[in-house]
C-alpha atoms as a PDB file:
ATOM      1  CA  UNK A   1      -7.176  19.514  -4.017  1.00  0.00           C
ATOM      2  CA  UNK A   2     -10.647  18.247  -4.270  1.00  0.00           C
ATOM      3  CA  UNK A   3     -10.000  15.412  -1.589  1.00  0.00           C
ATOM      4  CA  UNK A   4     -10.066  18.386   0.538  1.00  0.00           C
ATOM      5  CA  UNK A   5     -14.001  17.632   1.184  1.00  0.00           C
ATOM      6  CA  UNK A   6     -12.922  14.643   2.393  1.00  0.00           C
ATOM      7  CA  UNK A   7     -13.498  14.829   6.314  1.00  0.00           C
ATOM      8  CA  UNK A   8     -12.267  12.149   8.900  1.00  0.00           C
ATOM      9  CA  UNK A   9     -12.294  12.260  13.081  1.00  0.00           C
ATOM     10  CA  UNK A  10      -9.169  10.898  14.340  1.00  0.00           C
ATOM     11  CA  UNK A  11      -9.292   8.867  17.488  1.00  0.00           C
ATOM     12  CA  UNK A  12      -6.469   7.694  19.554  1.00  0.00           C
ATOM     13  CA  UNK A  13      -4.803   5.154  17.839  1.00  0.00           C
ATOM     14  CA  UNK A  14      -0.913   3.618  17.995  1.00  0.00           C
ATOM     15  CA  UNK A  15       0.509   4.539  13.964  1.00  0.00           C
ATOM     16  CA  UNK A  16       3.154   1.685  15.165  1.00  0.00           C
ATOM     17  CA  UNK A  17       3.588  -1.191  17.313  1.00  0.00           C
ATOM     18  CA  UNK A  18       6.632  -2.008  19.439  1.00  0.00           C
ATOM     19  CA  UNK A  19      10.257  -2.823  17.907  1.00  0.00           C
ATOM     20  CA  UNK A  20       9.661  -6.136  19.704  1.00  0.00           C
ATOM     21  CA  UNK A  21       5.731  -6.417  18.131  1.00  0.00           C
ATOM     22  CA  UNK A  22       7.147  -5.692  14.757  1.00  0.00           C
ATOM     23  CA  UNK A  23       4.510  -3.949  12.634  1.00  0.00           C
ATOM     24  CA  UNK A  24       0.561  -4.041  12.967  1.00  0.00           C
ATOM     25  CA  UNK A  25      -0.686  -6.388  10.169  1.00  0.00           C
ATOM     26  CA  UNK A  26      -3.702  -5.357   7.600  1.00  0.00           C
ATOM     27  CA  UNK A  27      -5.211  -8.918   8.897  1.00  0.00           C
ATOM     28  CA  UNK A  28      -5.406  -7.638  12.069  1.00  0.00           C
ATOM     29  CA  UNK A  29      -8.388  -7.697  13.970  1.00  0.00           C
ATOM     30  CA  UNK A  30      -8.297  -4.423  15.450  1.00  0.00           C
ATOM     31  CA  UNK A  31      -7.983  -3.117  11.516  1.00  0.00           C
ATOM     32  CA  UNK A  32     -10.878  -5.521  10.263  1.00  0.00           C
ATOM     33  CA  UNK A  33     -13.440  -3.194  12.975  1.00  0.00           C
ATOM     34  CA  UNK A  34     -12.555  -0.180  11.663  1.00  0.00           C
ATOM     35  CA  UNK A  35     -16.234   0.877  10.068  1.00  0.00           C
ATOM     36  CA  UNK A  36     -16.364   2.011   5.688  1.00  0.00           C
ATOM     37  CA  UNK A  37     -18.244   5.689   5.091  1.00  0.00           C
ATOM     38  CA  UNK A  38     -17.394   5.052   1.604  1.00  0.00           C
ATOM     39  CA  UNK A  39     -17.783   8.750  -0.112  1.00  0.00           C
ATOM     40  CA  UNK A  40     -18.000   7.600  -3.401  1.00  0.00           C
ATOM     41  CA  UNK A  41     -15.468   9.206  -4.731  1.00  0.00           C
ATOM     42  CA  UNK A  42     -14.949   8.455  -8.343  1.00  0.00           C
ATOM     43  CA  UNK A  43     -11.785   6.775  -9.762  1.00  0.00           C
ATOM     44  CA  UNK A  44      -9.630   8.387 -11.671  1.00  0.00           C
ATOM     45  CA  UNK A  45      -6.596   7.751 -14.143  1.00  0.00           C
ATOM     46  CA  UNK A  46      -2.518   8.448 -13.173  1.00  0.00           C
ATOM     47  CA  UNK A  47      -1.734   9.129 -16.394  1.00  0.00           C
ATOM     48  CA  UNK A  48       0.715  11.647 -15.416  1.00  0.00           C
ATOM     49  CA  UNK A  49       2.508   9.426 -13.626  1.00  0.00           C
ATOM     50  CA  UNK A  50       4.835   7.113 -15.313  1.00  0.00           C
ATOM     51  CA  UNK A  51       5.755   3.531 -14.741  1.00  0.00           C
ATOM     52  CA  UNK A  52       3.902  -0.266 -16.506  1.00  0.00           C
ATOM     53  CA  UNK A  53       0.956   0.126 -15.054  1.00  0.00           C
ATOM     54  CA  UNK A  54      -1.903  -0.164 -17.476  1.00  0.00           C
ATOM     55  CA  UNK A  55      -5.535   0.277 -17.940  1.00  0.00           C
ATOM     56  CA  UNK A  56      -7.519  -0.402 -14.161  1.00  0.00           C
ATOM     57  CA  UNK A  57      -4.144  -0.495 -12.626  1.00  0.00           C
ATOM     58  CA  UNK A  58      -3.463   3.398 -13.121  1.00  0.00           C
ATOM     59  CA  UNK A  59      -6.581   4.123 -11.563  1.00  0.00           C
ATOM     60  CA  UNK A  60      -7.133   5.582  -8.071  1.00  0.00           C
ATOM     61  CA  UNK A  61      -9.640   7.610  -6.016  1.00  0.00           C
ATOM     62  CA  UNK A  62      -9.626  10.892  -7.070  1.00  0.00           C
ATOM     63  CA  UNK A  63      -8.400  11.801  -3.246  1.00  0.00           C
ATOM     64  CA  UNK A  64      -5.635   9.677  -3.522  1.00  0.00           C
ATOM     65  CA  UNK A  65      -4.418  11.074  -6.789  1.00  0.00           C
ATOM     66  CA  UNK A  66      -4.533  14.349  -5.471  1.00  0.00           C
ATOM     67  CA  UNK A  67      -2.105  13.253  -2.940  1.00  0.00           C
ATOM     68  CA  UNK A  68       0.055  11.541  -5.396  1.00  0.00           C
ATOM     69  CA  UNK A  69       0.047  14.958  -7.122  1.00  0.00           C
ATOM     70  CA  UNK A  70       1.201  16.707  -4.174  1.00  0.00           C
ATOM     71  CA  UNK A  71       3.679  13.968  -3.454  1.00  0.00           C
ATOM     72  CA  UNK A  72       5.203  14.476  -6.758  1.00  0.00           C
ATOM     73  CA  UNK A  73       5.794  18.174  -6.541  1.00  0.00           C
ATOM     74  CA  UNK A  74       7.423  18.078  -2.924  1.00  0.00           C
ATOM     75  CA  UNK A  75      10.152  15.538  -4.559  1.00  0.00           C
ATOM     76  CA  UNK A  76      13.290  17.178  -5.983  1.00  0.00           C
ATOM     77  CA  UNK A  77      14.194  17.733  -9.433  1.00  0.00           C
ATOM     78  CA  UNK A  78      15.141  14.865 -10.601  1.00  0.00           C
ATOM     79  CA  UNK A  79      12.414  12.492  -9.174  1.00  0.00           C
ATOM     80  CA  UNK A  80       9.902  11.210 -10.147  1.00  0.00           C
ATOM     81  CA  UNK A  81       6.883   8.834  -9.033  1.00  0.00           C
ATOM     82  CA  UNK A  82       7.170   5.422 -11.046  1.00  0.00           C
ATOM     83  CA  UNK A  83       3.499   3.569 -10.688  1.00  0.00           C
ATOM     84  CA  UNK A  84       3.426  -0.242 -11.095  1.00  0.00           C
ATOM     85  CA  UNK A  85       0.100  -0.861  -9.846  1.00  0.00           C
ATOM     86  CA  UNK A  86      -2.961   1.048  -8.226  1.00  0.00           C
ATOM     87  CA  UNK A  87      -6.755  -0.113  -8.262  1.00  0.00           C
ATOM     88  CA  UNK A  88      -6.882  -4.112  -8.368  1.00  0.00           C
ATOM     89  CA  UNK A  89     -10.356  -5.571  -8.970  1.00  0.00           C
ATOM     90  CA  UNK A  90     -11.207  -8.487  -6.037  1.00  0.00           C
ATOM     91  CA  UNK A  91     -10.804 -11.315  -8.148  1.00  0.00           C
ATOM     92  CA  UNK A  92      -7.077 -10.186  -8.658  1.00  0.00           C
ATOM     93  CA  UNK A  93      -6.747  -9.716  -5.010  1.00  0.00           C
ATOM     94  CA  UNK A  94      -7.909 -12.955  -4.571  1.00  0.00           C
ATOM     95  CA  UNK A  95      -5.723 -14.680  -6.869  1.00  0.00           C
ATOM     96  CA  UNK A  96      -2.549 -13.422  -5.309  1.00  0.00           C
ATOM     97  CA  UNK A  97      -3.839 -14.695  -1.889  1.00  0.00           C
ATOM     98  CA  UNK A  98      -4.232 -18.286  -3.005  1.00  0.00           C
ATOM     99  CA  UNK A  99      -0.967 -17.970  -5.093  1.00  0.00           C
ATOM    100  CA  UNK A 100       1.431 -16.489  -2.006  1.00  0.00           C
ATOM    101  CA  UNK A 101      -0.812 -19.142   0.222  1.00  0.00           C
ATOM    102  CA  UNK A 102      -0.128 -22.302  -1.159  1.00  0.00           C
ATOM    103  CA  UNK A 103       3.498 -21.388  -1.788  1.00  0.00           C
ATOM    104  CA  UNK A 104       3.472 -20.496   2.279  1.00  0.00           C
ATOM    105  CA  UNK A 105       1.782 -23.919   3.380  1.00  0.00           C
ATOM    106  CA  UNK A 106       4.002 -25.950   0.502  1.00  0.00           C
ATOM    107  CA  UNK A 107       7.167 -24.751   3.014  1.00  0.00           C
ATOM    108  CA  UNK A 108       5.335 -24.970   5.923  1.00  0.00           C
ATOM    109  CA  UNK A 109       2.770 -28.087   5.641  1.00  0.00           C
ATOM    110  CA  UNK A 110       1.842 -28.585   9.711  1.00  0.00           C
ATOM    111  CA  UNK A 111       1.333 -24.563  10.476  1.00  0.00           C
ATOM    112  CA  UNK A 112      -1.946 -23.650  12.201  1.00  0.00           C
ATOM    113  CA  UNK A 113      -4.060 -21.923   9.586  1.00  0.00           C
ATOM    114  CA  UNK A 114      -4.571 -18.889  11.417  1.00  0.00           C
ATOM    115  CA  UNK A 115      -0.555 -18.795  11.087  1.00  0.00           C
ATOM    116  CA  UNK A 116      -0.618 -18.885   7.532  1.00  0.00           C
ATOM    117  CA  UNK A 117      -3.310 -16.485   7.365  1.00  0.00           C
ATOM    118  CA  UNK A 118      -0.822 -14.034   9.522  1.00  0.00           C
ATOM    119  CA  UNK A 119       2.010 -14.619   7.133  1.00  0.00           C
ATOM    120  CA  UNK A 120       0.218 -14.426   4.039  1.00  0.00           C
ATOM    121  CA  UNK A 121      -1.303 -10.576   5.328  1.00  0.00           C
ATOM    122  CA  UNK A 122       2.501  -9.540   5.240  1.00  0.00           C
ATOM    123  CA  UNK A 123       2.571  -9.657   1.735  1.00  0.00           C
ATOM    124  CA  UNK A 124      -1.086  -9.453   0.635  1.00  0.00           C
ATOM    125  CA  UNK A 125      -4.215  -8.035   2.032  1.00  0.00           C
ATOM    126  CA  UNK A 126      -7.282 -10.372   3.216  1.00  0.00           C
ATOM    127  CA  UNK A 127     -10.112  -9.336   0.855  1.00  0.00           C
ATOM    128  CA  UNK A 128     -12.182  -7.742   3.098  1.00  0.00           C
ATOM    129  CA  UNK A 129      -9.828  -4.702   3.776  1.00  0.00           C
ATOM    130  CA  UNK A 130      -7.543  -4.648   0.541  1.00  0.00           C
ATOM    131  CA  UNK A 131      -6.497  -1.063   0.043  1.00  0.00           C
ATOM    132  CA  UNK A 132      -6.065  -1.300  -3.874  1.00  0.00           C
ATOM    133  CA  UNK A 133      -9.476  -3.338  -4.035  1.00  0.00           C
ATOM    134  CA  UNK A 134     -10.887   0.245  -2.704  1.00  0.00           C
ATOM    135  CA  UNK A 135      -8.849   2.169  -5.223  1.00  0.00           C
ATOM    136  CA  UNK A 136      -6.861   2.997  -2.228  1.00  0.00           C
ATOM    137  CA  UNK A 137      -3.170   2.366  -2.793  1.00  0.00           C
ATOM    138  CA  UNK A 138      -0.269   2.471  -5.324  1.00  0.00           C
ATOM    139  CA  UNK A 139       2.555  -0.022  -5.172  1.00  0.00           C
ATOM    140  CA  UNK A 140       5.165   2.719  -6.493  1.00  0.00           C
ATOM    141  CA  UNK A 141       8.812   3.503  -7.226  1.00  0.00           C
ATOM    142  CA  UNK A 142      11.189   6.188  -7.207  1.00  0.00           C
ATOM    143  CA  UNK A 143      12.390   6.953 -10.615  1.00  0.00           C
ATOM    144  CA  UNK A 144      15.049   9.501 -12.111  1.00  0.00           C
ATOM    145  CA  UNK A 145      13.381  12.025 -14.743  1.00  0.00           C
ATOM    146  CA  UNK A 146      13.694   9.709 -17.759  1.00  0.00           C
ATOM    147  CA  UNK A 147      11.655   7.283 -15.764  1.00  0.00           C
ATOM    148  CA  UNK A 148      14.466   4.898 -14.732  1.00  0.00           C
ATOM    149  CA  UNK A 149      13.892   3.858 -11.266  1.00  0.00           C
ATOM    150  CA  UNK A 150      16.093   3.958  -8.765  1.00  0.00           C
ATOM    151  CA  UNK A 151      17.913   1.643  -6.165  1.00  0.00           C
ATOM    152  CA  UNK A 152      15.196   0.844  -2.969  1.00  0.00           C
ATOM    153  CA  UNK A 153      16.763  -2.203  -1.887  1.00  0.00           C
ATOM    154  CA  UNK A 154      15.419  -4.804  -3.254  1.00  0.00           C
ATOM    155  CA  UNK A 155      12.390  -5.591  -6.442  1.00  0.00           C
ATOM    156  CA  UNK A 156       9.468  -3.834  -6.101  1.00  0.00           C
ATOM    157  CA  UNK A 157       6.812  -6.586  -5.330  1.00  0.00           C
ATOM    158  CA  UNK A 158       9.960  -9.144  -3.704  1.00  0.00           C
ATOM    159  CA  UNK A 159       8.004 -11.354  -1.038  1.00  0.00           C
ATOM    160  CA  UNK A 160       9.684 -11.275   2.494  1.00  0.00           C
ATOM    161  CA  UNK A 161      11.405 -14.894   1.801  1.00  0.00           C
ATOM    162  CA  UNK A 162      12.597 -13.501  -2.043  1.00  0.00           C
ATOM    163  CA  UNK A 163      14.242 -10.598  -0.434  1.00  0.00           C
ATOM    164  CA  UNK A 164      15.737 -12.039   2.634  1.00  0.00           C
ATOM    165  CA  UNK A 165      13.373  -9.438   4.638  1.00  0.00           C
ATOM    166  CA  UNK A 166      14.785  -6.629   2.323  1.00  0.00           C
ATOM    167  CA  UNK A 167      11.163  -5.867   1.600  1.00  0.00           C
ATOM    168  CA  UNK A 168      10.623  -4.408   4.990  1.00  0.00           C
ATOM    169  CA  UNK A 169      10.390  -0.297   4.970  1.00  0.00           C
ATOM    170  CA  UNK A 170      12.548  -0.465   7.682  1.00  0.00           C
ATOM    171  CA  UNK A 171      15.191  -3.360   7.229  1.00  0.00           C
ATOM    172  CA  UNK A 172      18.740  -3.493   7.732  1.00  0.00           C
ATOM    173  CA  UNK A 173      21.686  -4.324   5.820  1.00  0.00           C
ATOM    174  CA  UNK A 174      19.783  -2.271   2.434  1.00  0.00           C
ATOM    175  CA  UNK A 175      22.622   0.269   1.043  1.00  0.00           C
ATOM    176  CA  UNK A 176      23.244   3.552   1.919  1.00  0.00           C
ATOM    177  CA  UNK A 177      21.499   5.165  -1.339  1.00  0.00           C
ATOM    178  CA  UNK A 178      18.453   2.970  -1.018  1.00  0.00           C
ATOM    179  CA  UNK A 179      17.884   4.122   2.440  1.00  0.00           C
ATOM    180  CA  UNK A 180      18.264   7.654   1.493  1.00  0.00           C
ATOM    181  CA  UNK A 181      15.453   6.876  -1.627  1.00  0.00           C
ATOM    182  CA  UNK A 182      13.217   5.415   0.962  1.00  0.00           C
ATOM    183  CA  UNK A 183      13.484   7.818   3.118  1.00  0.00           C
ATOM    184  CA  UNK A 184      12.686  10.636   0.586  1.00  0.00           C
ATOM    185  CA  UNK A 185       9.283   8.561  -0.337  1.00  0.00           C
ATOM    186  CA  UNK A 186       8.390   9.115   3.232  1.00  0.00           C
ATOM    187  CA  UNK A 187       9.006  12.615   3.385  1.00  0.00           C
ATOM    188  CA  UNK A 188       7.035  13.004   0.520  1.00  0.00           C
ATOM    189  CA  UNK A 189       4.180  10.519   0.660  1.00  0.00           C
ATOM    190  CA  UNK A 190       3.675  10.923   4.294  1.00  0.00           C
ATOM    191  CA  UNK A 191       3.651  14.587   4.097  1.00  0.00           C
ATOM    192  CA  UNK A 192       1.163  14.022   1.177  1.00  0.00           C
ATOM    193  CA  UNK A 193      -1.312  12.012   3.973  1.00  0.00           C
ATOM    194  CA  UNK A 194      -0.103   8.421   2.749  1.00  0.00           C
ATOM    195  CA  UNK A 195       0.237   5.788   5.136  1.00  0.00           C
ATOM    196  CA  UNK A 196       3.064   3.066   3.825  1.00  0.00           C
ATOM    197  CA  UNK A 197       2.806  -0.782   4.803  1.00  0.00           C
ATOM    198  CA  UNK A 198       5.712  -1.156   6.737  1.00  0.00           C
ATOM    199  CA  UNK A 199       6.457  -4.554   5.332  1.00  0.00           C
ATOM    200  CA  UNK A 200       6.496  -3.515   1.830  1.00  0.00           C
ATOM    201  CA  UNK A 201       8.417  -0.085   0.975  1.00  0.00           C
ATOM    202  CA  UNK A 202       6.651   0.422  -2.373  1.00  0.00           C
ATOM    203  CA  UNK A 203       3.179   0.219  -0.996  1.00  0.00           C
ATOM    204  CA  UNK A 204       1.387   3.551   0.240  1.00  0.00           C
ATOM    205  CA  UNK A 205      -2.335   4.216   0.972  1.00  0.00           C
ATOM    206  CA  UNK A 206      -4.988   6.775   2.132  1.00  0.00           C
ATOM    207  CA  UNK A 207      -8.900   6.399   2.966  1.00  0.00           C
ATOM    208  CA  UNK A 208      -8.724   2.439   3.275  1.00  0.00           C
ATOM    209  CA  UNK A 209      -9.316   0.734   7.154  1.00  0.00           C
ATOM    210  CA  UNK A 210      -4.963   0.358   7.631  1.00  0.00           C
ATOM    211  CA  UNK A 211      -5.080   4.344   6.831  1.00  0.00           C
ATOM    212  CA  UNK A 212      -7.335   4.649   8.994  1.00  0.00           C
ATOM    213  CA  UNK A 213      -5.941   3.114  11.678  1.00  0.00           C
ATOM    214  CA  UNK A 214      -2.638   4.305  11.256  1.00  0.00           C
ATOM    215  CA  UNK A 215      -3.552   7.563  11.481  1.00  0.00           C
ATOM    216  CA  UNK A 216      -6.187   7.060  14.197  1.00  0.00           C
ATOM    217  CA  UNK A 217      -9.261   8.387  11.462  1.00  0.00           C
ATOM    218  CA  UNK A 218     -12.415   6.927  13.604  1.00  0.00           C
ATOM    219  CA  UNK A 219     -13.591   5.781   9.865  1.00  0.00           C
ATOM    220  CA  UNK A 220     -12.259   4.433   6.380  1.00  0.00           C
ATOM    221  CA  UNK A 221     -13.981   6.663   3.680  1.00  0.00           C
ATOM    222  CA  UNK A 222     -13.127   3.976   0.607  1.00  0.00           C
ATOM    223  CA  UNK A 223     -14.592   0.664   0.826  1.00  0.00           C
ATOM    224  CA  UNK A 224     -14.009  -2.413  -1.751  1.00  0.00           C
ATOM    225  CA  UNK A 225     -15.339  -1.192  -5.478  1.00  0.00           C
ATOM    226  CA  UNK A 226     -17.074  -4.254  -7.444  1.00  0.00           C
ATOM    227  CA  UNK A 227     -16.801  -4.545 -11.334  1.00  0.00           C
ATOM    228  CA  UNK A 228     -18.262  -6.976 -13.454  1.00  0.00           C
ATOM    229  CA  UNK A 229     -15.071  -9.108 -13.521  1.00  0.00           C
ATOM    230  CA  UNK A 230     -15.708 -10.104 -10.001  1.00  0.00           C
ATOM    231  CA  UNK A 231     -19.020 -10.930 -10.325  1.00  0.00           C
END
């Protein structure tokens, strides 16, 4: 793999708050002060993988696809990765922000902003630390091998109030087959070196600050790419 060059320290660091905490938050200060080595890594094209993501959105750093790669071959026959989106370029990012924002502060009009901006991190990243901004996540699937994907519980990109919660890695009341799918992207994304978002099941990372502090890495080693669209 040729993210093998890729070197982190890890530090002490909690991977996951208390039951009663629920999840750590990607708006989260302590996530936000995480310093960016970025290594430069180039991006680099999923085109093995299938699923509708098209042209930017099957891209990825090139350590992350290894991953993916690895990922892939530790599934069993049967299963494959299904891709819906990976590198998003900022002015994306920000779009979906404003969008899932207004809709949060049209059913909530006298909420502190710094409540909204807590809610709105459950389902999309602040700018400054967005993993697929960095070309550091995937929103995936699980999919059969004719590329049908499989029960996880609820959509793939389902906002915590579309899916009742269902959207949550680790919610109840999902069926006994989508818990078993879910489980089996763990086993082979985590062993792979991806960290997931644990209130989104389809949404894995490596290299980006959450990574990072996850996995107690003292550094991120992708920062935010720039294109021309976003300038």
């Amino acid at each position: 793999m040729s993210s093998a060059s890729t070197t982190v320290t890890t530090r002490p660091g909690p991977a996951t708050t208390t039951a009663d905490a629920g999840p750590t938050l990607i708006g989260d200060p302590r996530v936000a002060r995480i310093p960016v080595r970025d290594n430069h890594e180039r991006l680099v094209a999923l085109d093995w993988m299938s699923g509708p993501a098209a042209g930017a959105a099957r891209l990825v750093r090139a350590g992350l696809a290894d991953r993916l790669a690895a990922a892939q071959q530790a599934l069993p026959d049967g299963f494959t990765l299904h891709l819906s989106e990976g590198f998003r370029r900022a002015s994306q990012q920000q779009a979906i922000i404003s969008s899932y924002r207004a809709l949060l502060r049209r059913d909530r009009p006298t909420a502190p902003d710094a409540e909204l901006d807590r809610l709105t991190s459950r389902y999309v990243a602040p700018l400054a630390v967005a993993p697929h901004v960095a070309g550091a996540a995937v929103d995936l699937t699980l999919a059969d091998a004719d590329g049908n994907p499989l029960p996880l519980g609820c959509a793939l990109d389902a906002t915590p109030e579309e899916s009742d919660g269902a959207c949550y890695f680790a919610a109840p009341g999902i069926s006994a087959e989508a818990r078993r799918n879910r489980e089996l992207l763990q086993r082979a994304l985590g062993g792979a070196g991806l960290v997931n978002y644990p209130t989104e099941w389809w949404h894995w990372s490596f290299g980006d600050r959450y990574w990072a502090y996850r996995t107690g890495a003292d550094q991120a080693c992708y920062g935010p790419i720039r294109t021309g669209a976003d300038a």
